[in-house]
C-alpha atoms as a PDB file:
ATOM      1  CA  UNK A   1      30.430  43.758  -7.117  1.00  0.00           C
ATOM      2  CA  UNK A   2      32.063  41.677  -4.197  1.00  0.00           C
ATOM      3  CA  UNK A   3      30.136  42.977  -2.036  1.00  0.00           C
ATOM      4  CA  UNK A   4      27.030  42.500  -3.340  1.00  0.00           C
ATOM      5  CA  UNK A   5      28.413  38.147  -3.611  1.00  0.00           C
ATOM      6  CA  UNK A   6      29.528  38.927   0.137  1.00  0.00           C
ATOM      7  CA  UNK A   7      25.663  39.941   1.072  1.00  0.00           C
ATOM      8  CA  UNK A   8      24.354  37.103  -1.161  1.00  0.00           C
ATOM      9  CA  UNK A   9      26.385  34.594   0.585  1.00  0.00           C
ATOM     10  CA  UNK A  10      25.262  35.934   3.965  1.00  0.00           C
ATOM     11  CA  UNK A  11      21.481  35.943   3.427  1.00  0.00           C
ATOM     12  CA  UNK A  12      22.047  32.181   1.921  1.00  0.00           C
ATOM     13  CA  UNK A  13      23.668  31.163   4.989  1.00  0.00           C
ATOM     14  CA  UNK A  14      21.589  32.904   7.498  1.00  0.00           C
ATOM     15  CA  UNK A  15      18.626  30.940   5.646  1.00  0.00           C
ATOM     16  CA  UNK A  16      20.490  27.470   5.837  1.00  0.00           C
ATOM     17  CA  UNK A  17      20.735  28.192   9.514  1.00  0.00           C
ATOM     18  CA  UNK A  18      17.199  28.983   9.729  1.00  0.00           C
ATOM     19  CA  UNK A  19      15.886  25.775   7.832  1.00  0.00           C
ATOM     20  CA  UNK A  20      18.692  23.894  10.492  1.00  0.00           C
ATOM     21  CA  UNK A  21      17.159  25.362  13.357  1.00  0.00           C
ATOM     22  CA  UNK A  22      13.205  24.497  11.709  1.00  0.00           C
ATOM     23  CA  UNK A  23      14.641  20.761  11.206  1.00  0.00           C
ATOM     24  CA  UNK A  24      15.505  20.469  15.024  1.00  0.00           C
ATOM     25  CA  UNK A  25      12.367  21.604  15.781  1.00  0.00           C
ATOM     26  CA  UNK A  26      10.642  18.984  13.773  1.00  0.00           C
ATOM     27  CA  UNK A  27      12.396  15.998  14.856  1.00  0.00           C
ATOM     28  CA  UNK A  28      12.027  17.121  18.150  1.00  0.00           C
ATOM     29  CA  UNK A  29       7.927  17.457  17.921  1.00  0.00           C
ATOM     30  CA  UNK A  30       8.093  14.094  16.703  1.00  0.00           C
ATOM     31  CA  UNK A  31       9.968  12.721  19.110  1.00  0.00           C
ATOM     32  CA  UNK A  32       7.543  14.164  21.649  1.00  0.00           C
ATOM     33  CA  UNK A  33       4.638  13.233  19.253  1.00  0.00           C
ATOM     34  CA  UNK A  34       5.865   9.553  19.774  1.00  0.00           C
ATOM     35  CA  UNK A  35       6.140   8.791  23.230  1.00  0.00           C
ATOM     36  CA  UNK A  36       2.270  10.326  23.691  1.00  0.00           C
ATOM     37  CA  UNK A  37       1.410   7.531  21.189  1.00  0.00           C
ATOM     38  CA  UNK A  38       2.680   4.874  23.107  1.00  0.00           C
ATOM     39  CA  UNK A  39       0.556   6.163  26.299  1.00  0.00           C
ATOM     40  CA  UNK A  40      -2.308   6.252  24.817  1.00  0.00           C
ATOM     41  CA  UNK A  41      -2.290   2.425  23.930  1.00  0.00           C
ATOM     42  CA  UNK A  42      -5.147   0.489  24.837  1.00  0.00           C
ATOM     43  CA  UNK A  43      -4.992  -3.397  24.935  1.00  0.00           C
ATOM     44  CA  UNK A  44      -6.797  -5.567  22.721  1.00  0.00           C
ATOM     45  CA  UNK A  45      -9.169  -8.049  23.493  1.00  0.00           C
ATOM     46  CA  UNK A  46     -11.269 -10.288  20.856  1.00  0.00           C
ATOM     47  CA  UNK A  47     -14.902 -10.744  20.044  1.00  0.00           C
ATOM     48  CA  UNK A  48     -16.062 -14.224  20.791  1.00  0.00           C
ATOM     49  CA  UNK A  49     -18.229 -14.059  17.964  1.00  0.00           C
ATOM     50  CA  UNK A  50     -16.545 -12.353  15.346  1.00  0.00           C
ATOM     51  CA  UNK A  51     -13.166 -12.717  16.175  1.00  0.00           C
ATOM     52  CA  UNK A  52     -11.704  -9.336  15.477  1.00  0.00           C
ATOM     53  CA  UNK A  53      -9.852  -7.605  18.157  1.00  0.00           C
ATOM     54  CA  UNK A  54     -11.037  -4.080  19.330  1.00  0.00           C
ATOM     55  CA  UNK A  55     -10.020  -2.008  21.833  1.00  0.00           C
ATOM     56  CA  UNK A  56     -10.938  -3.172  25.396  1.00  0.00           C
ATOM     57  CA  UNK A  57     -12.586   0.324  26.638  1.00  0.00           C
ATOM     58  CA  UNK A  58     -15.175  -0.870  23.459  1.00  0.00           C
ATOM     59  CA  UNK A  59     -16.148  -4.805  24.136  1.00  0.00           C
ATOM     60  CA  UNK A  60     -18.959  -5.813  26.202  1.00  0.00           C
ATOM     61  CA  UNK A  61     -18.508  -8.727  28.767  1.00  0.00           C
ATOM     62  CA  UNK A  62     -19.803 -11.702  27.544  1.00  0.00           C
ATOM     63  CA  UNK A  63     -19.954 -14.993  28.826  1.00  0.00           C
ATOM     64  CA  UNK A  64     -15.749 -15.627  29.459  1.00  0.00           C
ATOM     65  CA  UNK A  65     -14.912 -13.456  26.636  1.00  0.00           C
ATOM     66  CA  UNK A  66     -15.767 -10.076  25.380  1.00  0.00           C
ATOM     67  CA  UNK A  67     -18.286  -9.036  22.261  1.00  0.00           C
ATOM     68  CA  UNK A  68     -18.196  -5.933  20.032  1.00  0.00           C
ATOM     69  CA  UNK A  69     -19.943  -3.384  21.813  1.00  0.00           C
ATOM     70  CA  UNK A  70     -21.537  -2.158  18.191  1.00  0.00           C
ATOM     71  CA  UNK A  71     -22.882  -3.936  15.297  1.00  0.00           C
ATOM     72  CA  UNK A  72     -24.247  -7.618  14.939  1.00  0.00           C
ATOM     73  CA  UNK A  73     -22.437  -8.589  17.932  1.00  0.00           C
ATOM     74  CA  UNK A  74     -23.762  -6.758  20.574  1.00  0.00           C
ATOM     75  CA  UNK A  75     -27.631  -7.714  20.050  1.00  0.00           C
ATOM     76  CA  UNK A  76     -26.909 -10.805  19.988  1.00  0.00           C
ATOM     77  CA  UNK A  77     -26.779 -12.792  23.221  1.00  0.00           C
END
């Protein structure tokens, strides 16, 4: 019988050391997950007409400003 709790006890620690070693993994693709975010920022810039801020790779020049590149705001001139 004891050694049937011995192998018991050593499966349920090999698989807490497995589910350790899955958690470090995790946090670690996060962590790396992160710091791509943060590259791939864009800055903001707002629509003279509407006022909402988009993305500067999506606003039209306009004027001294910028304009939404879709929508109402871009056929207007």
């Amino acid at each position: 019988m004891s050694k049937i709790l011995f192998w018991i006890g050593i499966v349920f620690l090999v698989l807490f050391g497995l589910r350790l070693y899955n958690a470090a993994q995790l946090a670690a693709r996060r962590r790396a997950a992160g710091g791509r975010r943060e590259a791939a920022a864009q800055p903001m810039v707002r629509c003279e007409r509407c006022r909402t801020y988009i993305p500067r790779t999506e606003a039209l020049p306009a004027g001294d400003g910028f304009r939404c590149a879709s929508g109402p705001c871009a056929h207007e001139r």
